[in-house]
N, C-alpha and C. Protein backbone atom coordinates (compact mmCIF):
# COMPACT_ATOMS: atom_id res chain seq x y z
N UNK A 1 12.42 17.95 13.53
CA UNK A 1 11.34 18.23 12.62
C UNK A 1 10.12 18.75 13.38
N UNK A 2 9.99 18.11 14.60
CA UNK A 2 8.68 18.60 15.44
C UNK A 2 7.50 18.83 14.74
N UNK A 3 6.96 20.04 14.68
CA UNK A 3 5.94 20.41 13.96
C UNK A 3 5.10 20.17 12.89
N UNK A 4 6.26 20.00 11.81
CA UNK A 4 5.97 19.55 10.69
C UNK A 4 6.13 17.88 10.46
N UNK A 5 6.09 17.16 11.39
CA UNK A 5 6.47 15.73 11.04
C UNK A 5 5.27 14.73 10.23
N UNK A 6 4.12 14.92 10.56
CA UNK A 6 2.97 14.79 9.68
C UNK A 6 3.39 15.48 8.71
N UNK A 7 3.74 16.91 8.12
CA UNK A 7 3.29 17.29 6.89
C UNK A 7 4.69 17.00 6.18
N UNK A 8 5.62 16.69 7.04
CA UNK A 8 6.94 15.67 6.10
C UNK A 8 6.28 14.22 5.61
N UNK A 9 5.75 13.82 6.63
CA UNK A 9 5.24 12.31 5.70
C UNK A 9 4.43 12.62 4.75
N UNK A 10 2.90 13.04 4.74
CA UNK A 10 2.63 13.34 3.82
C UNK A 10 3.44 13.48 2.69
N UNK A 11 3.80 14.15 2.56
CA UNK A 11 4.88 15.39 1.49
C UNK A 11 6.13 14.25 0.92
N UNK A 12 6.32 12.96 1.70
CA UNK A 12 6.95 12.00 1.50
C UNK A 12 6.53 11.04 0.48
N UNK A 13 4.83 10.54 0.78
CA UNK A 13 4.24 9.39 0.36
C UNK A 13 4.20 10.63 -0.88
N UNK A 14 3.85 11.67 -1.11
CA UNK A 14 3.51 12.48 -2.27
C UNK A 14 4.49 12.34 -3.28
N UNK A 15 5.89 12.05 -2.69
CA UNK A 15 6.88 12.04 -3.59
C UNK A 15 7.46 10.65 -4.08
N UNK A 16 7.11 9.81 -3.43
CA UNK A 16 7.49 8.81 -4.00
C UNK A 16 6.28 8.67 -5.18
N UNK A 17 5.40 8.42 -4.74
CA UNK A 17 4.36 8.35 -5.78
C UNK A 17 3.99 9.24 -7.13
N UNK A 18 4.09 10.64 -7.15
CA UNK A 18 3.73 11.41 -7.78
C UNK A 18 4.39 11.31 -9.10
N UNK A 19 5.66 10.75 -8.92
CA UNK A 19 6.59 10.17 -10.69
C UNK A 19 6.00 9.25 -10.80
N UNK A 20 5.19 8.32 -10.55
CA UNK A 20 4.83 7.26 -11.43
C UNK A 20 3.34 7.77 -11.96
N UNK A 21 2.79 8.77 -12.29
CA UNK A 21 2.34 9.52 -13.34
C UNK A 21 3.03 10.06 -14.33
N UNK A 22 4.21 10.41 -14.54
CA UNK A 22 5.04 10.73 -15.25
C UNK A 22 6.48 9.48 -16.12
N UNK A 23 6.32 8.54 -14.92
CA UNK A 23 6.88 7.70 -15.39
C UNK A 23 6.06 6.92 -16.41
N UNK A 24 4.76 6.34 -15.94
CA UNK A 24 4.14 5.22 -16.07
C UNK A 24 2.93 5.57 -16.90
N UNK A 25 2.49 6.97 -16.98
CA UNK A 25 1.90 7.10 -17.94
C UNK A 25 0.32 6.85 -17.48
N UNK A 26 0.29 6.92 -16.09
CA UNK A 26 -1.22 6.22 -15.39
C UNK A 26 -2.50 6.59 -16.09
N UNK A 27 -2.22 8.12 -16.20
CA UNK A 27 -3.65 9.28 -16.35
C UNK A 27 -4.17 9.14 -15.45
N UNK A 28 -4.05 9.10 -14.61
CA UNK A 28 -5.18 9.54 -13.41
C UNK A 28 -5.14 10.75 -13.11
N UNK A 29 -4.17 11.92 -13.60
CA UNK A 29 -4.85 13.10 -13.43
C UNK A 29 -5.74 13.74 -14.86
N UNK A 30 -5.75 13.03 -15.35
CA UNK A 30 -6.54 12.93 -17.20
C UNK A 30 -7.65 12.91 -16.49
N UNK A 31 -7.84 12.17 -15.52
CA UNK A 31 -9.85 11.97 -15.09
C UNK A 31 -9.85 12.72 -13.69
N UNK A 32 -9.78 14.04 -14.21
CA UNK A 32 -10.10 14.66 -12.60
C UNK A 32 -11.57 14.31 -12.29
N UNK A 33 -12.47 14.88 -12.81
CA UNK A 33 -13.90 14.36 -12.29
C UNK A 33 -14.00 12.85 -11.18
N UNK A 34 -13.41 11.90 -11.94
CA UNK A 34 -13.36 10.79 -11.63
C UNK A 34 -12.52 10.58 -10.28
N UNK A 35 -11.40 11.26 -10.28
CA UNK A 35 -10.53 11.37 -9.10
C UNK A 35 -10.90 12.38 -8.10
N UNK A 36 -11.31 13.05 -8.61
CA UNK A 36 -11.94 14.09 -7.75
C UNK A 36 -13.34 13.41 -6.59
N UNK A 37 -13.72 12.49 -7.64
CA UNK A 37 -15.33 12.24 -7.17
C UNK A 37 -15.13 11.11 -5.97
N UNK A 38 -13.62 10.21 -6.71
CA UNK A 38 -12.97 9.11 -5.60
C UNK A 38 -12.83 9.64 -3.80
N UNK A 39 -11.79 10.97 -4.21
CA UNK A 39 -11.57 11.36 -3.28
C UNK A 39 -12.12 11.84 -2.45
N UNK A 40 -13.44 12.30 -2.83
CA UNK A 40 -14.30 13.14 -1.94
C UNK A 40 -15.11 12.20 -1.07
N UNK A 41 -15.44 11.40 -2.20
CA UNK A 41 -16.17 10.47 -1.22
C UNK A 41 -15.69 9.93 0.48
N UNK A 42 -14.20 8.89 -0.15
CA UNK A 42 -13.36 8.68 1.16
C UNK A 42 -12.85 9.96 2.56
N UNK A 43 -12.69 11.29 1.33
CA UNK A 43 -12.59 11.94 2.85
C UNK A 43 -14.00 12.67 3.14
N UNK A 44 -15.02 12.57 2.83
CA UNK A 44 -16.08 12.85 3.32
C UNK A 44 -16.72 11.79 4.66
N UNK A 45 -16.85 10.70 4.35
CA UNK A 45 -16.67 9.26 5.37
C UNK A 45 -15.44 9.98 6.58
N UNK A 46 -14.49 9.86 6.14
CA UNK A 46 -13.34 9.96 7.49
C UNK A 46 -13.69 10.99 8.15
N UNK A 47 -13.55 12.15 7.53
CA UNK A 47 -13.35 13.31 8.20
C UNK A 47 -14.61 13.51 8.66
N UNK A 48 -15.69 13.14 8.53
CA UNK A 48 -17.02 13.14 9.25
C UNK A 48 -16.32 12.10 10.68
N UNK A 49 -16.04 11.09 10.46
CA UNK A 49 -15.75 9.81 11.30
C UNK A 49 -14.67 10.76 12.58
N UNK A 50 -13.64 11.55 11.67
CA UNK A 50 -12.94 12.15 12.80
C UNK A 50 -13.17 12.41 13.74
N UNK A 51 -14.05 13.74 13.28
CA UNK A 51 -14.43 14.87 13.86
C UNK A 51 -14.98 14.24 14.58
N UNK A 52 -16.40 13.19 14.50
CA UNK A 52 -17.07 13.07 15.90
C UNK A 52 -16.65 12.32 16.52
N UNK A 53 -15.00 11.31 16.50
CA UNK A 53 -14.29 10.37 17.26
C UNK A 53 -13.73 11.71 17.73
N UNK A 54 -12.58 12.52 17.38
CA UNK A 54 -12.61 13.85 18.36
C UNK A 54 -13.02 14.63 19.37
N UNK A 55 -14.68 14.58 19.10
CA UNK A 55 -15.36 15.57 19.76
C UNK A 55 -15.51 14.56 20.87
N UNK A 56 -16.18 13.38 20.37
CA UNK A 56 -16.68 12.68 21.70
C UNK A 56 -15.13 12.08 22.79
N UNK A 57 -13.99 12.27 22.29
CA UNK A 57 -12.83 12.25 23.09
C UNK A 57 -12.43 10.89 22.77
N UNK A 58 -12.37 9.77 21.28
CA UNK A 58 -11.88 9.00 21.51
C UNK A 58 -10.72 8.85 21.56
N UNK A 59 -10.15 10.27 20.41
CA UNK A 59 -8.59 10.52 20.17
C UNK A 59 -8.57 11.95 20.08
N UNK A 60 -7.46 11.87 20.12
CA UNK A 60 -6.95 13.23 19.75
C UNK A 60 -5.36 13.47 19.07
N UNK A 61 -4.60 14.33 19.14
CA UNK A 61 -3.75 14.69 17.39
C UNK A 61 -2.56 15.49 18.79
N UNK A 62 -1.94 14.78 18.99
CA UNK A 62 -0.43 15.20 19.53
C UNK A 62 -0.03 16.42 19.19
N UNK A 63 0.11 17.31 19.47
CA UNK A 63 0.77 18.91 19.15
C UNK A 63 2.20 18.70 18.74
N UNK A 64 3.12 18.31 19.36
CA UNK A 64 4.31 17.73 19.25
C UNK A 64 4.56 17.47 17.61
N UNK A 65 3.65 16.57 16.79
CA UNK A 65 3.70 16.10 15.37
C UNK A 65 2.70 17.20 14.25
N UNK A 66 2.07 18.10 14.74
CA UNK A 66 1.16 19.40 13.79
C UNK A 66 1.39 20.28 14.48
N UNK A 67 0.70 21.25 13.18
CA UNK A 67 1.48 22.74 12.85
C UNK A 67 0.64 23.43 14.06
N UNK A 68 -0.62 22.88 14.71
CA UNK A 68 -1.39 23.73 15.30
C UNK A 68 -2.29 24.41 14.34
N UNK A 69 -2.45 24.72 13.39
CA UNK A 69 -3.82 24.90 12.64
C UNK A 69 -4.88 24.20 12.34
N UNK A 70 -5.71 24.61 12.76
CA UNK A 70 -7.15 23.77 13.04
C UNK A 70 -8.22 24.11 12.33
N UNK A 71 -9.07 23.25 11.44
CA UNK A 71 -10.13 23.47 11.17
C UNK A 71 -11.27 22.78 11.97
N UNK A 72 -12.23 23.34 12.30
CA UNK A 72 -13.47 22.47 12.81
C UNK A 72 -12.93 21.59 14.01
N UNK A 73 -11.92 21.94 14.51
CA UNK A 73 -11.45 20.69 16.00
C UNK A 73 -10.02 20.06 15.72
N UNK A 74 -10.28 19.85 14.16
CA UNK A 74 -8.61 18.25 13.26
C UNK A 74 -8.05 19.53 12.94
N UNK A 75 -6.71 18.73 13.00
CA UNK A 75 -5.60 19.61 12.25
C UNK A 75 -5.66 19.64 11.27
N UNK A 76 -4.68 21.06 10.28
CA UNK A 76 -5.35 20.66 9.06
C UNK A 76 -4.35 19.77 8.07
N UNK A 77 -3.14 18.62 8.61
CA UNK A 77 -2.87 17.61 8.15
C UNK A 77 -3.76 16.47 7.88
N UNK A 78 -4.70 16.10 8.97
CA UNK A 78 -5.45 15.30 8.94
C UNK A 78 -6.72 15.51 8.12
N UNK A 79 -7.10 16.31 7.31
CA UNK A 79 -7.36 16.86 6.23
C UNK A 79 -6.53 16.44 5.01
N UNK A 80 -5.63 16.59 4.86
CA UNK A 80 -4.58 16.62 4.11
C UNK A 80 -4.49 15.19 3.73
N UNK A 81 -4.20 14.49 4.98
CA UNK A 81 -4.38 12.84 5.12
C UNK A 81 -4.75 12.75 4.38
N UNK A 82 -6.64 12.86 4.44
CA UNK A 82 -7.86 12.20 3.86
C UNK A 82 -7.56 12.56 1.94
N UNK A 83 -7.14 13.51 1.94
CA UNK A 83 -6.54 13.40 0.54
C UNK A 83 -5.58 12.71 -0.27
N UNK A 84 -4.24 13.17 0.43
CA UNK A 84 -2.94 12.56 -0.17
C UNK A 84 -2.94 11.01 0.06
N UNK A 85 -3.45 10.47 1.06
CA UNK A 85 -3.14 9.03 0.98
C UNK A 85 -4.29 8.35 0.34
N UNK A 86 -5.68 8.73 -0.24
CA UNK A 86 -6.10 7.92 -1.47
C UNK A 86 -5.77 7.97 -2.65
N UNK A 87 -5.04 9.61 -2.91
CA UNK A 87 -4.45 9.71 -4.00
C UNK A 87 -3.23 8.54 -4.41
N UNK A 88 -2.39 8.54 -3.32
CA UNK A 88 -0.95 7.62 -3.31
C UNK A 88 -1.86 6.50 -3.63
N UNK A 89 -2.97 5.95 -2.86
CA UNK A 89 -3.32 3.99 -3.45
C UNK A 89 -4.13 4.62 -5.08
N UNK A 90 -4.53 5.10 -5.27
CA UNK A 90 -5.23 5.33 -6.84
C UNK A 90 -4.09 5.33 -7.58
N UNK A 91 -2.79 6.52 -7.46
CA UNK A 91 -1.49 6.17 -8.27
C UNK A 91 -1.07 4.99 -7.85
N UNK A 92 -0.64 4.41 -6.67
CA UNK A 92 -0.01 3.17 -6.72
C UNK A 92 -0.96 1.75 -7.58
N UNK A 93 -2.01 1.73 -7.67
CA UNK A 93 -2.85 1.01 -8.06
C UNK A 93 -3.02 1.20 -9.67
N UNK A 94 -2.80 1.86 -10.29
CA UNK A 94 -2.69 2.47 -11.48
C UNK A 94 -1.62 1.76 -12.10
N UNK A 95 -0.67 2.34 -11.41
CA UNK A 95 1.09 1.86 -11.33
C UNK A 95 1.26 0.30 -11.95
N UNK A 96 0.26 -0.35 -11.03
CA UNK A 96 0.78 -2.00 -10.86
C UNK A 96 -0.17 -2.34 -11.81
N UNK A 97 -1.17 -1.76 -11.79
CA UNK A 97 -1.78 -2.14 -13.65
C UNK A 97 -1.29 -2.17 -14.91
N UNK A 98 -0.56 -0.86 -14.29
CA UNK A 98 0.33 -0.45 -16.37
C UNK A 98 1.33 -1.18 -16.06
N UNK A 99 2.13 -2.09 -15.19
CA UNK A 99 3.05 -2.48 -15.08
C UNK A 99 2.64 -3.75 -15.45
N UNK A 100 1.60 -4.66 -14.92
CA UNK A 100 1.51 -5.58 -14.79
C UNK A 100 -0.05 -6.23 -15.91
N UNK A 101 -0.45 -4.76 -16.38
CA UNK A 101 -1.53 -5.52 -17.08
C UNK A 101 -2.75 -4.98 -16.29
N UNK A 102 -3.91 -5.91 -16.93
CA UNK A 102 -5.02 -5.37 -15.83
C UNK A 102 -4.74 -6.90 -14.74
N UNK A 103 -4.83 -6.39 -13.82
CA UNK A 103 -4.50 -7.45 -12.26
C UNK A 103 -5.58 -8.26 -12.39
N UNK A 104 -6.93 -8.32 -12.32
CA UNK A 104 -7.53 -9.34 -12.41
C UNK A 104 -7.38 -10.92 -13.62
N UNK A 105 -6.98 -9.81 -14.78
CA UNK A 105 -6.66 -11.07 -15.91
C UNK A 105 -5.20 -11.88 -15.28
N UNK A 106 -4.22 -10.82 -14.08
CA UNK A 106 -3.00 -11.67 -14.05
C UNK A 106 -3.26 -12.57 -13.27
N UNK A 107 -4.43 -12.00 -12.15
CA UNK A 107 -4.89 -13.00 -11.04
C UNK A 107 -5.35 -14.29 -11.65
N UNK A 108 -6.17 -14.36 -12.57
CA UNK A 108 -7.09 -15.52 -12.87
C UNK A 108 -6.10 -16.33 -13.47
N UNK A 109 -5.06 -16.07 -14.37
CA UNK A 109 -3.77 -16.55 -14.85
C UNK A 109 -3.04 -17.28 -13.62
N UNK A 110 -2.76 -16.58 -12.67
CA UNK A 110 -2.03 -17.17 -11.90
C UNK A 110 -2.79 -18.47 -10.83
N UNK A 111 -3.64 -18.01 -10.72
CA UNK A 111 -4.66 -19.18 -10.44
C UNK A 111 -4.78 -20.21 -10.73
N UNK A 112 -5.23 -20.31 -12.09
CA UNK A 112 -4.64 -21.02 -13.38
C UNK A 112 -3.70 -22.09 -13.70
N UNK A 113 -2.72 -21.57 -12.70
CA UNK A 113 -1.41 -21.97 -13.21
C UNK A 113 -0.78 -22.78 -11.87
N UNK A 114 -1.28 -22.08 -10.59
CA UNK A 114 -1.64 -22.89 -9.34
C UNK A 114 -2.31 -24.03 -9.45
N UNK A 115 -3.70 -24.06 -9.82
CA UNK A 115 -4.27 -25.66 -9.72
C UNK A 115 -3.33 -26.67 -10.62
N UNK A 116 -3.04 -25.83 -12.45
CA UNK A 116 -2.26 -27.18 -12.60
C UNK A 116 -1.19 -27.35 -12.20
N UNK A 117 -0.22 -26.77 -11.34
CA UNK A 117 0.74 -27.53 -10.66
C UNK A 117 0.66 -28.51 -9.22
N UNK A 118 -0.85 -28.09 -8.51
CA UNK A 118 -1.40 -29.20 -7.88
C UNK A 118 -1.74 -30.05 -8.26
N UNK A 119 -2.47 -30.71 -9.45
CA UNK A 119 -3.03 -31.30 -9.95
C UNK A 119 -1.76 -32.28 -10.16
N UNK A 120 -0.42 -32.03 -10.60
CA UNK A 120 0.23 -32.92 -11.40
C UNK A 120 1.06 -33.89 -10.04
């Protein structure tokens, strides 16, 4: 795979995830604004964070695993990153809601249900 082995994972987490909008009915692409506004934020933080862990030499991005196209210093997987993998926790998080309800009401339930079996 060489080259492309970052943009296989990516392209991986994309696929497992991307049917459970279609399965599950999430809408999270119903609120682009909203998803849009998620996403920008988190890769605005990183990819600022990159770039100057980059420049100042804390890390750097293996050639061996990217394509070699570069924006601004990062490859442009690591770009890509900062996208596809908040998207995957917003769908996965979505996911386990419509599956499970809203999570906080299951949390407080299960809580709930913990003390009285200590209790007895």
């Amino acid at each position: 795979m060489g080259n492309f082995e970052y943009l296989a994972l990516l392209g991986l987490c994309l696929a497992v995830t991307l049917p459970l909008e279609a399965v599950l009915h999430v809408g999270v692409y119903r609120q682009r604004r909203r998803l849009l506004s998620c996403i920008g934020c988190v890769a605005a933080v990183f990819i600022s964070w990159d770039l100057i862990g980059a420049r100042l030499g804390h890390w750097g991005y293996n050639p061996t695993y990217v394509t070699g196209l570069r924006v601004a210093g990062l490859p442009v997987e690591e770009y890509l990153f900062f996208v596809v993998v908040p998207l995957c926790a917003i769908l996965a998080f979505e996911a386990v809601c419509a599956t499970l309800g809203d999570v906080s009401n299951w949390l407080t339930a299960r809580r709930k249900r913990l003390r009285e079996r200590i209790r007895r």
